[in-house]
C-alpha atoms as a PDB file:
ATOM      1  CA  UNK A   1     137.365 124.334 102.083  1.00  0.00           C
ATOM      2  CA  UNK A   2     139.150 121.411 103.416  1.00  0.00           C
ATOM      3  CA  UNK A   3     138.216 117.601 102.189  1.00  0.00           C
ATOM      4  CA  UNK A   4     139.407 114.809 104.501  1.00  0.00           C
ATOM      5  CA  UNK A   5     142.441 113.411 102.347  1.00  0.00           C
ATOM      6  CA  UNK A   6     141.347 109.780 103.164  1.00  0.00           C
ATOM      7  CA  UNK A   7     139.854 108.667  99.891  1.00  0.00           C
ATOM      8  CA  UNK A   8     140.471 106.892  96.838  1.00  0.00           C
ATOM      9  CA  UNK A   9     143.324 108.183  94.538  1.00  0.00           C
ATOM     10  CA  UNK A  10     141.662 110.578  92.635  1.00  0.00           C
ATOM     11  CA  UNK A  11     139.360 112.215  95.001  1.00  0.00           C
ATOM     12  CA  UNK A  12     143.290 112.404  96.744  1.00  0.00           C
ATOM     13  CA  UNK A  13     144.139 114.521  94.237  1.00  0.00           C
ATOM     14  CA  UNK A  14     141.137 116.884  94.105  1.00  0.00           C
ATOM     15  CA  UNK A  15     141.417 116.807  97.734  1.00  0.00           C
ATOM     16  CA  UNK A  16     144.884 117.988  98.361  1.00  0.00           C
ATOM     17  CA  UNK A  17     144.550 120.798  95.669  1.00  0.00           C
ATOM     18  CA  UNK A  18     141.112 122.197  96.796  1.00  0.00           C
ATOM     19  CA  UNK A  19     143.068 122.682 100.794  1.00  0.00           C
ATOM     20  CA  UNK A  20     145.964 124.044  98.886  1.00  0.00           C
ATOM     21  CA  UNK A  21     144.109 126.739  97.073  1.00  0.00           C
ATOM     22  CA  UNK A  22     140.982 127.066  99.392  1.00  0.00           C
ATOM     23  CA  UNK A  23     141.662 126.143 102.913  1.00  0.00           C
ATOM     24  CA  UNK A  24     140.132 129.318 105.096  1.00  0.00           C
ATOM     25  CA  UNK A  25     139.692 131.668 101.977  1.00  0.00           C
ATOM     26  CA  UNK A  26     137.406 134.281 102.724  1.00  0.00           C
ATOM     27  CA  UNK A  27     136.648 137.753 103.135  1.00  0.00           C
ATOM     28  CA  UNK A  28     133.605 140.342 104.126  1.00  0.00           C
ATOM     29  CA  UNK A  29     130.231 139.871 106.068  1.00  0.00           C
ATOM     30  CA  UNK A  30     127.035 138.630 105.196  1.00  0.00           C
ATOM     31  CA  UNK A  31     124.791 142.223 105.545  1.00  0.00           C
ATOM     32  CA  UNK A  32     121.067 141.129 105.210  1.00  0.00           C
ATOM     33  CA  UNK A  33     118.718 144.540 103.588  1.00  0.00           C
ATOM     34  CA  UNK A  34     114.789 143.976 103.266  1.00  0.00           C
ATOM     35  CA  UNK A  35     114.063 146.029 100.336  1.00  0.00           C
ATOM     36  CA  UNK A  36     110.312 145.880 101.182  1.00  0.00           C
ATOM     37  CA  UNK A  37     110.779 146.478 105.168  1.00  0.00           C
ATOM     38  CA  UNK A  38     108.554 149.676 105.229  1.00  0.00           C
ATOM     39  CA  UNK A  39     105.795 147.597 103.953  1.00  0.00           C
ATOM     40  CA  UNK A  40     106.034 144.780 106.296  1.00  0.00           C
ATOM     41  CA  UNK A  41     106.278 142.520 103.817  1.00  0.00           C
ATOM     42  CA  UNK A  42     108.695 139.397 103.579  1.00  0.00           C
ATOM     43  CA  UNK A  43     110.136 140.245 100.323  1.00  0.00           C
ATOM     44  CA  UNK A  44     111.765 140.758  98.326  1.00  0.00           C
ATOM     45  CA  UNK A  45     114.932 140.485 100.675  1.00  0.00           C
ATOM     46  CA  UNK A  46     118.472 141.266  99.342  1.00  0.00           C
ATOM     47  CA  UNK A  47     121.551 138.957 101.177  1.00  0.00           C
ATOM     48  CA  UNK A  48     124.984 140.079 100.545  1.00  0.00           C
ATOM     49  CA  UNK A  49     127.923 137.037 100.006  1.00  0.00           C
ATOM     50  CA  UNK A  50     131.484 137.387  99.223  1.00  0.00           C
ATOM     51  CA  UNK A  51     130.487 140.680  98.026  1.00  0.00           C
ATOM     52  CA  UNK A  52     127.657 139.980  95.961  1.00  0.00           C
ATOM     53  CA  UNK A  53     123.915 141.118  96.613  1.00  0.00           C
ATOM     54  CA  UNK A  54     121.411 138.472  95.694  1.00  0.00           C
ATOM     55  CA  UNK A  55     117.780 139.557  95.680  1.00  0.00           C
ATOM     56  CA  UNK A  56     114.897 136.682  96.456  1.00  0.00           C
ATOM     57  CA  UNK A  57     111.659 137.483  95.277  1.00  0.00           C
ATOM     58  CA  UNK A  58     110.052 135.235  97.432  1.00  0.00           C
ATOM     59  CA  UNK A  59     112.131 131.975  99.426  1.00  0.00           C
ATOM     60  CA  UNK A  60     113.850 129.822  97.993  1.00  0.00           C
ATOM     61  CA  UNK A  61     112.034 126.083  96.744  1.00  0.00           C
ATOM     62  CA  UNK A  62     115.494 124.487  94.669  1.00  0.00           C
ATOM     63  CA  UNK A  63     118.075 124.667  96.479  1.00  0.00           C
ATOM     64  CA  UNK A  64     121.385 122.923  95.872  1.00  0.00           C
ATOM     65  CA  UNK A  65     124.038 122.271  98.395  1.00  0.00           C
ATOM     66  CA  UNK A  66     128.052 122.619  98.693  1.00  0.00           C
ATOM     67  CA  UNK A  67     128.314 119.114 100.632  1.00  0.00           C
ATOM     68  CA  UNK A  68     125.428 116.711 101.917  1.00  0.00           C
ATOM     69  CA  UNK A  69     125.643 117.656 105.439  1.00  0.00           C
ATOM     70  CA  UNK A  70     124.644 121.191 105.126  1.00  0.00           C
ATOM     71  CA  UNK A  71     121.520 119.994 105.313  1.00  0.00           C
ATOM     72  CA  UNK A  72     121.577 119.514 108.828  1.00  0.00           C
ATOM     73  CA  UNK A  73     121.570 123.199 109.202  1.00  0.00           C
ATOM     74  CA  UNK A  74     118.272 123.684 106.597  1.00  0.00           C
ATOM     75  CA  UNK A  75     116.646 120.825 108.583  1.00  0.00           C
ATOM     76  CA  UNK A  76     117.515 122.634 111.894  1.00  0.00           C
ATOM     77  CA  UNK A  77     115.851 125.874 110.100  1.00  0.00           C
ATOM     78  CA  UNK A  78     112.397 124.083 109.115  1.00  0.00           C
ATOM     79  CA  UNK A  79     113.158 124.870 105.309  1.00  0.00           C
ATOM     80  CA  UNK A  80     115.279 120.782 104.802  1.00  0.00           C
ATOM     81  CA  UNK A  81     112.551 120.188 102.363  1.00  0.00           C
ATOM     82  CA  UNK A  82     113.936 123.184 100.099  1.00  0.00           C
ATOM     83  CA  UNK A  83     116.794 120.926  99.189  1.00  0.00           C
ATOM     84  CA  UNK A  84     116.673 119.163  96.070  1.00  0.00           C
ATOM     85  CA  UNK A  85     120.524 117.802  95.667  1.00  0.00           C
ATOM     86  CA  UNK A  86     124.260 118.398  97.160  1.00  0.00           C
ATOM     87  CA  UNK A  87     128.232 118.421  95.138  1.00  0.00           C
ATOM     88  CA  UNK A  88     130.427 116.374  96.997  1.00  0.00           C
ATOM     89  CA  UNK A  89     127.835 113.403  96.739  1.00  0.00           C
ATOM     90  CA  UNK A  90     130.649 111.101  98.305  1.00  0.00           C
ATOM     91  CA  UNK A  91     130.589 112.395 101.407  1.00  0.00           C
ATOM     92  CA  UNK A  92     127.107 111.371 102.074  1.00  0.00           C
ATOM     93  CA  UNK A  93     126.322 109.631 105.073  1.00  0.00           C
ATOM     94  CA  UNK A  94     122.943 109.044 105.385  1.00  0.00           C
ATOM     95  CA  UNK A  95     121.511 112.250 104.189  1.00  0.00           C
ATOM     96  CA  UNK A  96     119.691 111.225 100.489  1.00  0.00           C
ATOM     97  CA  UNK A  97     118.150 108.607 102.802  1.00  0.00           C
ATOM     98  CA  UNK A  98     117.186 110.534 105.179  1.00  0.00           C
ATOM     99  CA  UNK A  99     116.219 112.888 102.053  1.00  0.00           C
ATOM    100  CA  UNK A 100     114.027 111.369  99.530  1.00  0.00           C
ATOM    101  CA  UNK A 101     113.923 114.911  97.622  1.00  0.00           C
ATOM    102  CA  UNK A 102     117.656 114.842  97.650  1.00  0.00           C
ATOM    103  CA  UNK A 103     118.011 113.436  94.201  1.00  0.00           C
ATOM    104  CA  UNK A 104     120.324 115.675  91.760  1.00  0.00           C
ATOM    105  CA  UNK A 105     123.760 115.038  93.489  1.00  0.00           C
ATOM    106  CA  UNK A 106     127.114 114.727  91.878  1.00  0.00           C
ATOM    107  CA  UNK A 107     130.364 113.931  92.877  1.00  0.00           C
ATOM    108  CA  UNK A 108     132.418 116.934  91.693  1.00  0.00           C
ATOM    109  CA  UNK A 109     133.228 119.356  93.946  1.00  0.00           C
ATOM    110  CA  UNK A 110     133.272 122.123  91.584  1.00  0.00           C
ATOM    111  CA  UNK A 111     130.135 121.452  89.745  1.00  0.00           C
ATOM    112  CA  UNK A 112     129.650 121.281  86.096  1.00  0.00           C
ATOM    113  CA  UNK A 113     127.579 123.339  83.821  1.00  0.00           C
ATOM    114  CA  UNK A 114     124.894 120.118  83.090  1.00  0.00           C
ATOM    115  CA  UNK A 115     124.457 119.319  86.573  1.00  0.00           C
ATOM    116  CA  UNK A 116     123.697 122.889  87.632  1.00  0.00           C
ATOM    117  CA  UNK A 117     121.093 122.840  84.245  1.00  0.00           C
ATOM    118  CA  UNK A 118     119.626 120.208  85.116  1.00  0.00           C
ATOM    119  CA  UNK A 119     119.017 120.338  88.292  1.00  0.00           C
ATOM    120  CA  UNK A 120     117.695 124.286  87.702  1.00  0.00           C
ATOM    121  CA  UNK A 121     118.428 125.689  91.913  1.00  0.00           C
ATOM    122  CA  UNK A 122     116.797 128.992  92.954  1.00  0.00           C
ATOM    123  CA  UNK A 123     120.307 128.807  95.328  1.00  0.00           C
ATOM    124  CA  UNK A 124     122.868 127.133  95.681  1.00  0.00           C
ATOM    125  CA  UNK A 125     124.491 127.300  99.038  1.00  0.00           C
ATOM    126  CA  UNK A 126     128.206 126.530  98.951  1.00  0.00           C
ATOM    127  CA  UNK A 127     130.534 125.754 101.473  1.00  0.00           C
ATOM    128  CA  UNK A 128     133.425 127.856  99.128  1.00  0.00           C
ATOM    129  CA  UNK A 129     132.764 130.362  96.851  1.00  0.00           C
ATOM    130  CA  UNK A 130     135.990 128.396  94.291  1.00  0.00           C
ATOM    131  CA  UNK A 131     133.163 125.623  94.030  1.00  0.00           C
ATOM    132  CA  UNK A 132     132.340 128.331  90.774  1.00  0.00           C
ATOM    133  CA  UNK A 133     135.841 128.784  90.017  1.00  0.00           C
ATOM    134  CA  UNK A 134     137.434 125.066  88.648  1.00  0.00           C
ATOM    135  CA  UNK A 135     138.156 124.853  85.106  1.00  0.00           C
ATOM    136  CA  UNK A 136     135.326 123.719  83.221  1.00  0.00           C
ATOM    137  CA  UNK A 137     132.896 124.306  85.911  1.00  0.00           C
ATOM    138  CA  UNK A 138     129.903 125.958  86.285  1.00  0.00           C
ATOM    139  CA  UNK A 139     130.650 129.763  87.241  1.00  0.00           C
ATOM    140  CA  UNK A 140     129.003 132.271  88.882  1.00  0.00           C
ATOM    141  CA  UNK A 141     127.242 133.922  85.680  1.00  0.00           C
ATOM    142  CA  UNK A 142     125.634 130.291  84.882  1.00  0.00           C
ATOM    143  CA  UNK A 143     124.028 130.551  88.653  1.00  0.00           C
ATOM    144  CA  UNK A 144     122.648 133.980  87.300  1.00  0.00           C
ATOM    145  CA  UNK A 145     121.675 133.155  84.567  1.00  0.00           C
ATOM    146  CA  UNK A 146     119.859 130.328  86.000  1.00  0.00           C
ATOM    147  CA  UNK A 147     118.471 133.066  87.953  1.00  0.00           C
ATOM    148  CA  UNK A 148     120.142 131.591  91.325  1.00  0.00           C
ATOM    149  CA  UNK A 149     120.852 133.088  93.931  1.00  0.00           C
ATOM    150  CA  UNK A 150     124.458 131.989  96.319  1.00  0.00           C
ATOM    151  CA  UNK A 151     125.027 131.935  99.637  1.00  0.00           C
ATOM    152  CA  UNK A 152     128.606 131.100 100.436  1.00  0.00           C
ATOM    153  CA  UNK A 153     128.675 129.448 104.266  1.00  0.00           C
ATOM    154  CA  UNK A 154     131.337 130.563 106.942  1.00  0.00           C
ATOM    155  CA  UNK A 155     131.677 133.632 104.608  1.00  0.00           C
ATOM    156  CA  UNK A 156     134.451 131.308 102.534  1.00  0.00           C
ATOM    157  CA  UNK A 157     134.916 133.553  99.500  1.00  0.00           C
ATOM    158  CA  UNK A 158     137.974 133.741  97.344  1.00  0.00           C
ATOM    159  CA  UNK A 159     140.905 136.106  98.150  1.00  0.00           C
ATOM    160  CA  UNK A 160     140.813 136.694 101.545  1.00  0.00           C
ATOM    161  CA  UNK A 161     141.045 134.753 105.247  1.00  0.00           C
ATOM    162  CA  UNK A 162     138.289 133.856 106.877  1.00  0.00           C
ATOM    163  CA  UNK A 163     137.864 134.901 110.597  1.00  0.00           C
ATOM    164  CA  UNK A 164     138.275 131.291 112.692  1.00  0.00           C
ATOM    165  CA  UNK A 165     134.996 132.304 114.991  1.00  0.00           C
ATOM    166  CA  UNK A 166     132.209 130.672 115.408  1.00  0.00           C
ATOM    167  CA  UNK A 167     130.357 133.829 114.934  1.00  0.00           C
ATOM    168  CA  UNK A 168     130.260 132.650 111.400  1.00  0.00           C
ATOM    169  CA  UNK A 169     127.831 129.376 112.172  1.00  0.00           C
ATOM    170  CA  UNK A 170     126.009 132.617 113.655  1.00  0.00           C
ATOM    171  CA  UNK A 171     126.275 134.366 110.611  1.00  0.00           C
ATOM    172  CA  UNK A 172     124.975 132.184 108.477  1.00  0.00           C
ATOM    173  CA  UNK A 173     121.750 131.150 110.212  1.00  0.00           C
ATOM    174  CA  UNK A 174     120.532 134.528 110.675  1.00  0.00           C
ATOM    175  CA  UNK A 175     121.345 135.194 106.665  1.00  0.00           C
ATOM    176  CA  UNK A 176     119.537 131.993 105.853  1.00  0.00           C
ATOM    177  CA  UNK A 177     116.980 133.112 108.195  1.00  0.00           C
ATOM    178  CA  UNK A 178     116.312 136.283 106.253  1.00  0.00           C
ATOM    179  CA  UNK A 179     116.803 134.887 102.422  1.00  0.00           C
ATOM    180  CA  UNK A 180     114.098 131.907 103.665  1.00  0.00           C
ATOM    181  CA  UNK A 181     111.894 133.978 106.028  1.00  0.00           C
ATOM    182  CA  UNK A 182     111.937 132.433 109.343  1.00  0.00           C
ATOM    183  CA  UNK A 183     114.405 135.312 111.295  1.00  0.00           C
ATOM    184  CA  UNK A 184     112.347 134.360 114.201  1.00  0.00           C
ATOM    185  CA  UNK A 185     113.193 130.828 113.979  1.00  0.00           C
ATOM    186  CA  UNK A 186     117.318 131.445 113.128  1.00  0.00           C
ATOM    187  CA  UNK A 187     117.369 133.681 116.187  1.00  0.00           C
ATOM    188  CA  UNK A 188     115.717 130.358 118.493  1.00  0.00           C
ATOM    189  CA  UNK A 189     118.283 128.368 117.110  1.00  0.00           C
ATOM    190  CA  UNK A 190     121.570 130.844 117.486  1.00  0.00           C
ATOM    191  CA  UNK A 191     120.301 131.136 120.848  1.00  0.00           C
ATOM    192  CA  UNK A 192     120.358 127.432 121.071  1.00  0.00           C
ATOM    193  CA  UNK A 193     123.941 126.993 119.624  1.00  0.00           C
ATOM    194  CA  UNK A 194     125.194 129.743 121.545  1.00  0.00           C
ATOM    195  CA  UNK A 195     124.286 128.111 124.398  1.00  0.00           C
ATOM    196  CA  UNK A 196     125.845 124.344 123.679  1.00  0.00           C
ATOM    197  CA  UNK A 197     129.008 126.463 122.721  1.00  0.00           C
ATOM    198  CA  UNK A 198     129.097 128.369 125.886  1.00  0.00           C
ATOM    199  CA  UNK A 199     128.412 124.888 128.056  1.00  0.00           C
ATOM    200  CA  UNK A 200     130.871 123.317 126.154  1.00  0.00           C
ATOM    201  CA  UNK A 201     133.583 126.312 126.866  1.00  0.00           C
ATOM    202  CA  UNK A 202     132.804 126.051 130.416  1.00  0.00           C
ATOM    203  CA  UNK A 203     134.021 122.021 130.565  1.00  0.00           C
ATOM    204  CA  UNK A 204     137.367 123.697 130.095  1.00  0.00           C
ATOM    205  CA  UNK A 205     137.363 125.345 133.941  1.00  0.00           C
ATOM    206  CA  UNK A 206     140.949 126.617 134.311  1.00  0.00           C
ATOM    207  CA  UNK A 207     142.932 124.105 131.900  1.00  0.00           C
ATOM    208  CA  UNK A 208     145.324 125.782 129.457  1.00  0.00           C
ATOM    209  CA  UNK A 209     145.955 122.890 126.744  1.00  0.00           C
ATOM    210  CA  UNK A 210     147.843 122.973 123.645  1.00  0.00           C
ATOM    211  CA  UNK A 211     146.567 121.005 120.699  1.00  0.00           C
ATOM    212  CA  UNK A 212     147.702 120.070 117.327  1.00  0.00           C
ATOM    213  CA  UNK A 213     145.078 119.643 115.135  1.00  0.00           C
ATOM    214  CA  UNK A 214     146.343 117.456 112.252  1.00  0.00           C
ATOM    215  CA  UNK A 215     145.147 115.320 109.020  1.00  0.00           C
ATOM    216  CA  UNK A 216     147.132 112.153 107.825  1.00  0.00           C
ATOM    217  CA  UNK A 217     147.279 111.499 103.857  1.00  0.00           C
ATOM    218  CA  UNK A 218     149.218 107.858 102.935  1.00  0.00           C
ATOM    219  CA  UNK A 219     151.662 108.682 105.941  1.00  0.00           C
ATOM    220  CA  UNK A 220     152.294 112.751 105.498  1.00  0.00           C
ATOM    221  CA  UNK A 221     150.817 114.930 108.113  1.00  0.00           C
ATOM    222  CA  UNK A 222     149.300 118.460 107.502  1.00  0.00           C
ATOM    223  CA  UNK A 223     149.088 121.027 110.128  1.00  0.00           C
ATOM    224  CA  UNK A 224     145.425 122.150 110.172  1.00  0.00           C
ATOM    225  CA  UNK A 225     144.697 126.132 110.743  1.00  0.00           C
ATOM    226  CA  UNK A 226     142.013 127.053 108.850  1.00  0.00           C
ATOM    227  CA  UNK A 227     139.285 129.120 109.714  1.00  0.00           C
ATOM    228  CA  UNK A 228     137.086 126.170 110.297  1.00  0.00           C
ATOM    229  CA  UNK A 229     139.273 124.388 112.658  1.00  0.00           C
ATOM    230  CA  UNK A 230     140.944 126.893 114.424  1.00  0.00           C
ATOM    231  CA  UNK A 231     137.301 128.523 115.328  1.00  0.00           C
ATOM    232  CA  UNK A 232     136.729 125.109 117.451  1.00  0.00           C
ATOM    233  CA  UNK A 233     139.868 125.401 119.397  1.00  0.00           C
ATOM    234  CA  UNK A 234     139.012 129.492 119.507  1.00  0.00           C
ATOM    235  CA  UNK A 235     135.518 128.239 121.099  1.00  0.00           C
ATOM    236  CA  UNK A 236     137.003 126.148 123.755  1.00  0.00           C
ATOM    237  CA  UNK A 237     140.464 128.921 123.929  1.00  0.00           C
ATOM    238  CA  UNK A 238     142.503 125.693 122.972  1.00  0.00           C
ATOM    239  CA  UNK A 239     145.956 126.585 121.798  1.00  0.00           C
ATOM    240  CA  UNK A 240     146.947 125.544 118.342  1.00  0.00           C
ATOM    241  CA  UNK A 241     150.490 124.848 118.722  1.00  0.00           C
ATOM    242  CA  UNK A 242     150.732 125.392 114.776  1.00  0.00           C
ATOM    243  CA  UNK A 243     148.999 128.871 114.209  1.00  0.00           C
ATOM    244  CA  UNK A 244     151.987 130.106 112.888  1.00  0.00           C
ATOM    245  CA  UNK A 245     152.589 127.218 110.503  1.00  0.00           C
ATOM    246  CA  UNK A 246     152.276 129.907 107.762  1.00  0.00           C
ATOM    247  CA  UNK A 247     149.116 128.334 105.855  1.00  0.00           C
ATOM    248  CA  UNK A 248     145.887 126.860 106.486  1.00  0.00           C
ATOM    249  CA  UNK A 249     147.094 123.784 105.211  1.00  0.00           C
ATOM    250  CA  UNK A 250     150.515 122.750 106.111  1.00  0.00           C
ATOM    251  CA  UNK A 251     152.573 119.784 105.173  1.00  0.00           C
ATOM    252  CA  UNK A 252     154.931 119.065 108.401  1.00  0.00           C
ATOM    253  CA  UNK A 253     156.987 115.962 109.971  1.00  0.00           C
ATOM    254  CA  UNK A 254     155.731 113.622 112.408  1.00  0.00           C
ATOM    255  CA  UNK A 255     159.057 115.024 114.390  1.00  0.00           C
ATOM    256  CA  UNK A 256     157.342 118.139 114.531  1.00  0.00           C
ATOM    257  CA  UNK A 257     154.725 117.039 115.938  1.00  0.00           C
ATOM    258  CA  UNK A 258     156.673 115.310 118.195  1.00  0.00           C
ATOM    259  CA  UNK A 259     158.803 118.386 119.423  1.00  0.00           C
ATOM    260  CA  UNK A 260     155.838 120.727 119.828  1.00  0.00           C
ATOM    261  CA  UNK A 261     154.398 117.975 122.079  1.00  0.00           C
ATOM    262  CA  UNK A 262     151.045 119.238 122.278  1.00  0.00           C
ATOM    263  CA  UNK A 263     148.657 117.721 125.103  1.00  0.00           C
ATOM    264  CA  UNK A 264     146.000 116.781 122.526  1.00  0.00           C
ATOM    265  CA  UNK A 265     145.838 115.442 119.218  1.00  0.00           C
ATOM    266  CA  UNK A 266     142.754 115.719 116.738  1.00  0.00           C
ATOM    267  CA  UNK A 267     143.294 114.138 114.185  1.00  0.00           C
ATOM    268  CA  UNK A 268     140.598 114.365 111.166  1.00  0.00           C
ATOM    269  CA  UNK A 269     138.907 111.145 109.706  1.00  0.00           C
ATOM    270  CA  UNK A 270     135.760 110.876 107.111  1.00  0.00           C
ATOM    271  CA  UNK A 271     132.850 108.872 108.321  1.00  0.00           C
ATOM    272  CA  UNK A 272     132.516 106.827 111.058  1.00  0.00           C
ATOM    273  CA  UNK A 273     134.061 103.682 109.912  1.00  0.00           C
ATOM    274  CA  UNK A 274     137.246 105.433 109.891  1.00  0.00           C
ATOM    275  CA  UNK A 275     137.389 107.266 113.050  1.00  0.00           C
ATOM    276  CA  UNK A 276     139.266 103.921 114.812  1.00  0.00           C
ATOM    277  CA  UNK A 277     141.849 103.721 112.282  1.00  0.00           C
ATOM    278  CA  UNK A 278     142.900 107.768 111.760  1.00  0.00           C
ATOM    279  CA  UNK A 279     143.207 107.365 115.851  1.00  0.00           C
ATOM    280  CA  UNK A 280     145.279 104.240 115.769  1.00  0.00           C
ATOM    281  CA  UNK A 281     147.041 106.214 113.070  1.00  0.00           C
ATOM    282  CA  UNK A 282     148.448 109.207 114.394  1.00  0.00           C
ATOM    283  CA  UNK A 283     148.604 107.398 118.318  1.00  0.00           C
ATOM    284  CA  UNK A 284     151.492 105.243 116.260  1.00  0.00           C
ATOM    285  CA  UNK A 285     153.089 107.961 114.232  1.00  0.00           C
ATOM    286  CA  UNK A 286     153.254 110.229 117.331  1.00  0.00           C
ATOM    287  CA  UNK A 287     154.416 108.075 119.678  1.00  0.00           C
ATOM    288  CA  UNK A 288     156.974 109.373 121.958  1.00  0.00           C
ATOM    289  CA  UNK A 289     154.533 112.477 122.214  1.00  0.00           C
ATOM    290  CA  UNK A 290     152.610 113.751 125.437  1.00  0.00           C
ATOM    291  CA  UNK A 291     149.358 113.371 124.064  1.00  0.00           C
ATOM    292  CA  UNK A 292     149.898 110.099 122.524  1.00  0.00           C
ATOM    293  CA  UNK A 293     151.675 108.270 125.611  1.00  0.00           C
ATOM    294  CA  UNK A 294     148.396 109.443 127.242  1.00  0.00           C
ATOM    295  CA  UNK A 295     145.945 108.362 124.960  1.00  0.00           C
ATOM    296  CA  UNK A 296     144.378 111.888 123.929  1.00  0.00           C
ATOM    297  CA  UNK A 297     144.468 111.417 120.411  1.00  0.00           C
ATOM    298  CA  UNK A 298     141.000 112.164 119.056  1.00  0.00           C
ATOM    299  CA  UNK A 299     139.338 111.902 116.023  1.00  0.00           C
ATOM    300  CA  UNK A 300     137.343 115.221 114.056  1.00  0.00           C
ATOM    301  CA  UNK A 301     134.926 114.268 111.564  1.00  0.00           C
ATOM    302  CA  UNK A 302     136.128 115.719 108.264  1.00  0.00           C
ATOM    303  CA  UNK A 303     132.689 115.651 106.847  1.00  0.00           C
ATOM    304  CA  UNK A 304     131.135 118.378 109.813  1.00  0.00           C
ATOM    305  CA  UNK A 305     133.700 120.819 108.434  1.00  0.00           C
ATOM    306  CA  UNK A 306     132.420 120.481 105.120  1.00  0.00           C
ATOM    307  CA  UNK A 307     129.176 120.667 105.956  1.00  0.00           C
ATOM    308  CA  UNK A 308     129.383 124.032 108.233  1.00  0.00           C
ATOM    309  CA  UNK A 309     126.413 125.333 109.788  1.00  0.00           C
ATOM    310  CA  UNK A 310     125.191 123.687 113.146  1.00  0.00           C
ATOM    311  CA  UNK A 311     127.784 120.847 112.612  1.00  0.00           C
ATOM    312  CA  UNK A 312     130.119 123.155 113.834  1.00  0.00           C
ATOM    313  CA  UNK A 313     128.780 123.345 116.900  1.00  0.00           C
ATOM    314  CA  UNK A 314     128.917 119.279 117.191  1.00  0.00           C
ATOM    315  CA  UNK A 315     132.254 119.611 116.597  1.00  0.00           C
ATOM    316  CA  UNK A 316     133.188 122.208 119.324  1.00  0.00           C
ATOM    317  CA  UNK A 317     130.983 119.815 121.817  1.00  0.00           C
ATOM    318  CA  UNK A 318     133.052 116.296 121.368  1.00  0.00           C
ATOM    319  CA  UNK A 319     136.119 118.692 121.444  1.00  0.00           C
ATOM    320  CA  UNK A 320     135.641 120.000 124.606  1.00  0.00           C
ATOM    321  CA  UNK A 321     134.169 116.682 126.251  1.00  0.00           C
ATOM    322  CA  UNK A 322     137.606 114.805 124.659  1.00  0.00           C
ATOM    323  CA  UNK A 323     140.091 117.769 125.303  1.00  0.00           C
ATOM    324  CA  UNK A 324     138.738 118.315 128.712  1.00  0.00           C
ATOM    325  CA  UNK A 325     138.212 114.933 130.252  1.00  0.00           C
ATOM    326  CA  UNK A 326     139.211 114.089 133.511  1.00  0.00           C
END
């Protein structure tokens, strides 16, 4: 998981450890198996994540979320009124407005045994499997015992890389699909996003660009190539001119950015009020580059790579329209 390092000094803190230890970790598919298929009936339904089966008895009417914006891909499902509360509460931007059963939301991205008692989820679907794995958090036996079930999105489970497609956006709808029983309505909608990815990919026409794709903390830069953001330059067969920075998160010089001299910049920002200044930002630490002299620096919105799901999607669309502007 990656949090936008733009925040007040302790959420800085959380932030750069959590893309230090869980930037792109994950491993394994999502394998769906409806125990009661030669019946015909809906359940029960086991979903495998981060190798783990989970077993519903029937769908899902608690359900917690990783970040507030995963909503978006719930909503997108039919099943948004499943969702009773979201970790990461500081990243909303609208969403417990939008919301009104949104109510049992905390900060902490790891949450804490209380909050997950409290606010008693039939799942919780996280956008890192290490959301169960901070020190004095809530693990993955208190979900059970809770009898919760976990879905981990983009398959970001502890130990392993996660593939940078966005077959995992894919993935996850058609999992979600099963565990809430609309398959019908998660393949509409994959062949929906397959379809804005595929427009979006063709915007490219015969370009071959080279991007950086960077965050800014106080002044240092990070090299960004985890799963999450390399699958949008993957999508639109951008060019990371740091894939072989050696991490997924990767402190590096404003030199280096310099020398690699990439033809775009995105640069990541949280929330909208921000977007102007990250620009600004990294258009005055780069200068001297290509893509700065030529004003394609672009902003990413942090907060759509926390949430996953169809956000994703937005995310490869405003890339392709900035990258690929006349």
């Amino acid at each position: 998981m990656n949090l936008h390092p733009k925040r007040a000094a302790a959420s800085l803190a959380i932030l750069v450890a959590t893309l230090i230890t869980s930037a792109g970790c994950a491993s394994g598919s999502t394998p769906v198996s409806t125990a009661a298929a030669a019946t015909g009936e809906a359940y029960p339904v086991t979903v495998s994540s981060c190798g783990a089966d989970y077993t519903y008895d029937h769908a899902p009417k608690r359900v917690l979320l990783g970040a507030p914006g995963v909503i978006d891909t719930l909503d997108a499902l039919g099943v948004g009124d499943r969702a009773i509360g979201y970790a990461l509460a500081d990243l909303d931007s609208g969403e417990a407005k939008a919301h009104p059963k949104l109510t049992h939301n905390t900060t902490d991205w790891t949450p804490s045994k209380e909050y997950l008692v409290g606010a008693a989820p039939d799942l919780f679907i996280a956008n890192d499997e290490q959301q169960f794995s901070g020190d004095g958090a809530a693990g993955l036996d208190d979900l059970r015992t809770l009898g919760s079930g976990l879905y981990v999105l983009g398959d970001y489970c502890a130990g392993a890389s996660a593939k940078p497609s966005v077959d995992a956006v894919y993935d996850d709808i058609d999992a979600l699909g099963a565990i809430f029983d609309v398959p019908q309505r998660a393949k509409a909608l994959n062949d929906k996003l397959r379809g804005r990815v595929a427009a979006a990919a063709a915007l490219r026409g015969d370009q071959q660009l080279r991007v950086a794709s960077v965050t800014i903390a106080d002044g240092t830069v990070y090299a960004l190539t985890g799963a999450g953001y390399q699958a949008v330059l993957n999508a639109l067969d951008l060019k990371n001119v740091f894939s072989d920075a050696g991490a997924n998160f990767t402190q590096i010089s404003r030199e280096d950015v310099i020398t690699a001299d990439p033809d775009v910049i995105f640069v990541t920002y949280a929330g909208e009020g921000e977007k102007d200044a990250a620009i600004a930002s990294a258009k005055s630490l780069f200068a001297g580059s290509r893509a700065s002299e030529d004003g394609r620096v672009f902003g990413q919105d942090e907060n759509a790579f926390q949430a996953g799901g169809v956000r994703i999607i937005g995310v490869v669309e405003q890339a392709a329209k900035d990258a690929f502007a006349d």
